[in-house]
N, C-alpha and C. Protein backbone atom coordinates (compact mmCIF):
# COMPACT_ATOMS: atom_id res chain seq x y z
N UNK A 1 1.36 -29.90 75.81
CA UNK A 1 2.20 -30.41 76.88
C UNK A 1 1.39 -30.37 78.17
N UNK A 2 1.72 -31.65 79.00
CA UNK A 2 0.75 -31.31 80.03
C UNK A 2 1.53 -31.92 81.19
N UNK A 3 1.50 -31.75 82.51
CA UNK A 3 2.22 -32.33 83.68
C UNK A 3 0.92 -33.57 84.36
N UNK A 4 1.86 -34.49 84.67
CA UNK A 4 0.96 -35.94 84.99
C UNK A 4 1.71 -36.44 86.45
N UNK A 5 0.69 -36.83 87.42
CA UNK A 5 1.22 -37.72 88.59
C UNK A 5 1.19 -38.65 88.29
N UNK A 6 2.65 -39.65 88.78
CA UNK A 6 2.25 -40.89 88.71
C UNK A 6 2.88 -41.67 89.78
N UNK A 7 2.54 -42.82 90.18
CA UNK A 7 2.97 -43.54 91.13
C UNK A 7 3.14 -44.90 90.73
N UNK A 8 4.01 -45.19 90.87
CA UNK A 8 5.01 -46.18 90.49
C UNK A 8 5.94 -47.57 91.57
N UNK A 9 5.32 -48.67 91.70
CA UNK A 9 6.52 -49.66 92.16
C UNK A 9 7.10 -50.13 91.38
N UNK A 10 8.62 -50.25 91.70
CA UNK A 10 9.88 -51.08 90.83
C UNK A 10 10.45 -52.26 91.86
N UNK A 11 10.80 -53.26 91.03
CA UNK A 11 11.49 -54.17 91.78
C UNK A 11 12.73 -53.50 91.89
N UNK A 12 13.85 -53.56 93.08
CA UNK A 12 15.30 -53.18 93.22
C UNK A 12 15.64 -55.07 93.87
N UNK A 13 15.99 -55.26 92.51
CA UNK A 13 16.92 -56.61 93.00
C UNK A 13 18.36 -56.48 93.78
N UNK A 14 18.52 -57.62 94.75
CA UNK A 14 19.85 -57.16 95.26
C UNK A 14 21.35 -57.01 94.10
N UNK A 15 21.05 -57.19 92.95
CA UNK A 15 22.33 -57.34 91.96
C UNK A 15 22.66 -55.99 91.65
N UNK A 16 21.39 -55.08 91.74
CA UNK A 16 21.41 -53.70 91.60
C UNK A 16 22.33 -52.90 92.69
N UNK A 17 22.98 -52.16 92.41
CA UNK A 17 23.74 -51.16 93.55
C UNK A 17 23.07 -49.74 93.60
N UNK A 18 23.14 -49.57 94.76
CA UNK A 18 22.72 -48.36 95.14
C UNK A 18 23.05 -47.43 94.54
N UNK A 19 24.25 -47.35 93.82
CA UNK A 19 24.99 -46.16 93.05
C UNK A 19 24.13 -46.10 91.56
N UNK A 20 23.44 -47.44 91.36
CA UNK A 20 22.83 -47.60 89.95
C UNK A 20 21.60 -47.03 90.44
N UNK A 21 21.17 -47.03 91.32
CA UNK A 21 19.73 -46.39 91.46
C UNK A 21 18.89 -45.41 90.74
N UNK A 22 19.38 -44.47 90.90
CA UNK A 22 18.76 -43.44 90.31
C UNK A 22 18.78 -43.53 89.02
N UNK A 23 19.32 -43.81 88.16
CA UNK A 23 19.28 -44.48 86.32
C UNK A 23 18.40 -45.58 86.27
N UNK A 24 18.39 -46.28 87.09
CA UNK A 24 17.33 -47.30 86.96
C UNK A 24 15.99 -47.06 87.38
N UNK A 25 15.81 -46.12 88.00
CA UNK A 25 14.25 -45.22 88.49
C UNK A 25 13.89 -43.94 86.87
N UNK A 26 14.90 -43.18 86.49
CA UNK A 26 15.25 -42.65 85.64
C UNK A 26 14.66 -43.33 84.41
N UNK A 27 15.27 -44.62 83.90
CA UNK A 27 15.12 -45.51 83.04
C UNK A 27 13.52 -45.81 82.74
N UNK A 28 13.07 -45.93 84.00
CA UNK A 28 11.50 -46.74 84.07
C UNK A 28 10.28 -44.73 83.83
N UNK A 29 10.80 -44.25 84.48
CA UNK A 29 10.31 -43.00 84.44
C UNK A 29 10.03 -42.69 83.35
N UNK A 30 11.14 -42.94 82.10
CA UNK A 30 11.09 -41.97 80.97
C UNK A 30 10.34 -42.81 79.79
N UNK A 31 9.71 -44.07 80.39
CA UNK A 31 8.87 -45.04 79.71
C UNK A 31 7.86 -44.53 79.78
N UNK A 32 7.29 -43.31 80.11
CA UNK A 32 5.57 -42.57 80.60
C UNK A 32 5.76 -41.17 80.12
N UNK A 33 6.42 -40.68 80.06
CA UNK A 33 6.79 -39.11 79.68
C UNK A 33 8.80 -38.69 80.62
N UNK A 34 8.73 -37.14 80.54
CA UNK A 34 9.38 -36.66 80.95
C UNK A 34 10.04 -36.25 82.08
N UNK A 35 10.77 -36.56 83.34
CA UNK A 35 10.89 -36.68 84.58
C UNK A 35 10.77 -35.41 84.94
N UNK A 36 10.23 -34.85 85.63
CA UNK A 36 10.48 -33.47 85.98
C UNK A 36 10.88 -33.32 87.35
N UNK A 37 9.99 -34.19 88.44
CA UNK A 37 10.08 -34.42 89.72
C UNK A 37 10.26 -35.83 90.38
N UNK A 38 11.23 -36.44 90.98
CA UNK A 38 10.23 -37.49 91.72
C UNK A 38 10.87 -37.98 92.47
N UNK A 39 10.75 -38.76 93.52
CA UNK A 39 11.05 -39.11 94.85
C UNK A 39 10.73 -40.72 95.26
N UNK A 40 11.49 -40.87 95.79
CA UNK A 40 11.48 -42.29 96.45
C UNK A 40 10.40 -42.18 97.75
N UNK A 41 9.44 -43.09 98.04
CA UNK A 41 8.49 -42.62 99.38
C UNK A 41 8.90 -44.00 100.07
N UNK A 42 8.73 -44.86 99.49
CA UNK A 42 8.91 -46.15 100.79
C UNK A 42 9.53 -47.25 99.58
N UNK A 43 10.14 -48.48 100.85
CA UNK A 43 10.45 -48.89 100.31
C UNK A 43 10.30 -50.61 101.28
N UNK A 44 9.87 -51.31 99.95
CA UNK A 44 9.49 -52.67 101.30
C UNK A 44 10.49 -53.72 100.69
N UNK A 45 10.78 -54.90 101.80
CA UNK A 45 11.94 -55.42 101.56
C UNK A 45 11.42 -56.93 101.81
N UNK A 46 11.62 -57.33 100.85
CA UNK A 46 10.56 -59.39 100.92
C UNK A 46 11.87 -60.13 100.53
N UNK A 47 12.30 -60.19 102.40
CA UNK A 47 13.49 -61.07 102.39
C UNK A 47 13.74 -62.56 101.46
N UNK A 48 12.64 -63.15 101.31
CA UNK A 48 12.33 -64.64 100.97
C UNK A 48 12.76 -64.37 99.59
N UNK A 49 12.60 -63.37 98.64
CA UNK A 49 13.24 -63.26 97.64
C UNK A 49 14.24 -62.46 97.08
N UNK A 50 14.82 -62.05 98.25
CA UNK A 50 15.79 -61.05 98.04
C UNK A 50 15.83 -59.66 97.26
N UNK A 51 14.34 -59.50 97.31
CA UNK A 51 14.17 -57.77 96.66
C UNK A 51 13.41 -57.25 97.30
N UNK A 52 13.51 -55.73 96.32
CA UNK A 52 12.84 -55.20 97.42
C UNK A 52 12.12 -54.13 96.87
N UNK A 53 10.68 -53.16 97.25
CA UNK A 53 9.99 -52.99 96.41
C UNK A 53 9.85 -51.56 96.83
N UNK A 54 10.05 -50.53 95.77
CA UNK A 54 10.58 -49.21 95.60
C UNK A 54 9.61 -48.64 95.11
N UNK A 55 8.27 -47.67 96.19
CA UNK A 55 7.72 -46.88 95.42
C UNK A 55 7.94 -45.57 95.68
N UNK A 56 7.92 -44.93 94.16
CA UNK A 56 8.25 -43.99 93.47
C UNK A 56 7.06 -43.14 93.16
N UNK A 57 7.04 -42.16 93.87
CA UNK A 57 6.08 -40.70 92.84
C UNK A 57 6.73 -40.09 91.95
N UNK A 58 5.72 -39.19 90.82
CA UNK A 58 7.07 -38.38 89.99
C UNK A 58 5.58 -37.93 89.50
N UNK A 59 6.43 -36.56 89.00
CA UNK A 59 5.44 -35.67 88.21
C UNK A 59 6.19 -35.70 86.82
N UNK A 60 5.54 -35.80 85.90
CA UNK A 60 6.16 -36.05 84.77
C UNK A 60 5.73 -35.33 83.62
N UNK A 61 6.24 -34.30 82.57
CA UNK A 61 6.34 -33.64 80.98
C UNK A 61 5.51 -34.87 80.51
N UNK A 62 4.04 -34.69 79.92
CA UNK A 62 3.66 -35.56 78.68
C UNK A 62 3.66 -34.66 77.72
N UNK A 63 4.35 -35.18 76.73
CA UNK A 63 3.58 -34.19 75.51
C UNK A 63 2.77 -34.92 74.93
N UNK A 64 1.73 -34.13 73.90
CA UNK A 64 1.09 -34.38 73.03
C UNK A 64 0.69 -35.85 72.63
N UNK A 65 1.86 -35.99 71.75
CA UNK A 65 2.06 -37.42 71.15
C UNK A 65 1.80 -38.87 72.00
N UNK A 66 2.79 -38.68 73.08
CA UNK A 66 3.05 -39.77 74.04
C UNK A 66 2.08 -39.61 75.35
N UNK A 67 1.28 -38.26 75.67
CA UNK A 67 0.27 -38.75 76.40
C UNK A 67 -1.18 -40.00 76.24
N UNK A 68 -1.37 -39.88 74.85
CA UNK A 68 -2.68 -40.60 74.64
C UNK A 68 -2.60 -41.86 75.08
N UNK A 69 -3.82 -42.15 76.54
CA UNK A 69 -3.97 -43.37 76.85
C UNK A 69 -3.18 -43.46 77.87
N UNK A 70 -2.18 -42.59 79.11
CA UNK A 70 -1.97 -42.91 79.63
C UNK A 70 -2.46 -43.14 81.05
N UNK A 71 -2.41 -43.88 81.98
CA UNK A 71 -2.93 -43.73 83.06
C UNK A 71 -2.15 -43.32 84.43
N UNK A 72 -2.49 -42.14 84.71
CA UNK A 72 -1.81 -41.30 85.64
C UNK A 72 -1.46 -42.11 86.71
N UNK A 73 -1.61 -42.91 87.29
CA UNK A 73 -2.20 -43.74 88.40
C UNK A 73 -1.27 -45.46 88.37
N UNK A 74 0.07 -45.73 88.83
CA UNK A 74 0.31 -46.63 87.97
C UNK A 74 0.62 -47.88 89.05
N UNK A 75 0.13 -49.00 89.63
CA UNK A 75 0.82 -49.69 90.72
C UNK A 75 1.13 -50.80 89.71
């Protein structure tokens, strides 16, 4: 088992609600390992298409299995 940084942008379309947020950061998180930590740092907003772009740090549980090949480092 090992702990991994990673950094992460997500699209947040406007169809998304704020109340869905955190499951949908959650959701994308647990595609790399295990959430342990992570935080919203900025967030940029590209009116012309109505989204808006959510990056995310997180320290994350790899185990064993599901670490191989990943890259800590993710834009």
């Amino acid at each position: 088992m090992n702990l991994e940084f990673i950094e992460l942008d997500l699209d947040w379309s406007c169809e998304l609600r704020v109340f869905d947020l955190k499951n949908y950061i959650l959701s994308e998180l647990i595609k790399y390992g295990e959430p342990l930590r992570w935080a919203i740092t900025s967030v940029t907003t590209h009116s012309k298409e109505k989204i808006q772009i959510i990056s995310v740090e997180a320290v994350l549980v790899i185990h064993q299995d599901k670490g191989k090949g990943i890259n800590p480092v993710l834009n």
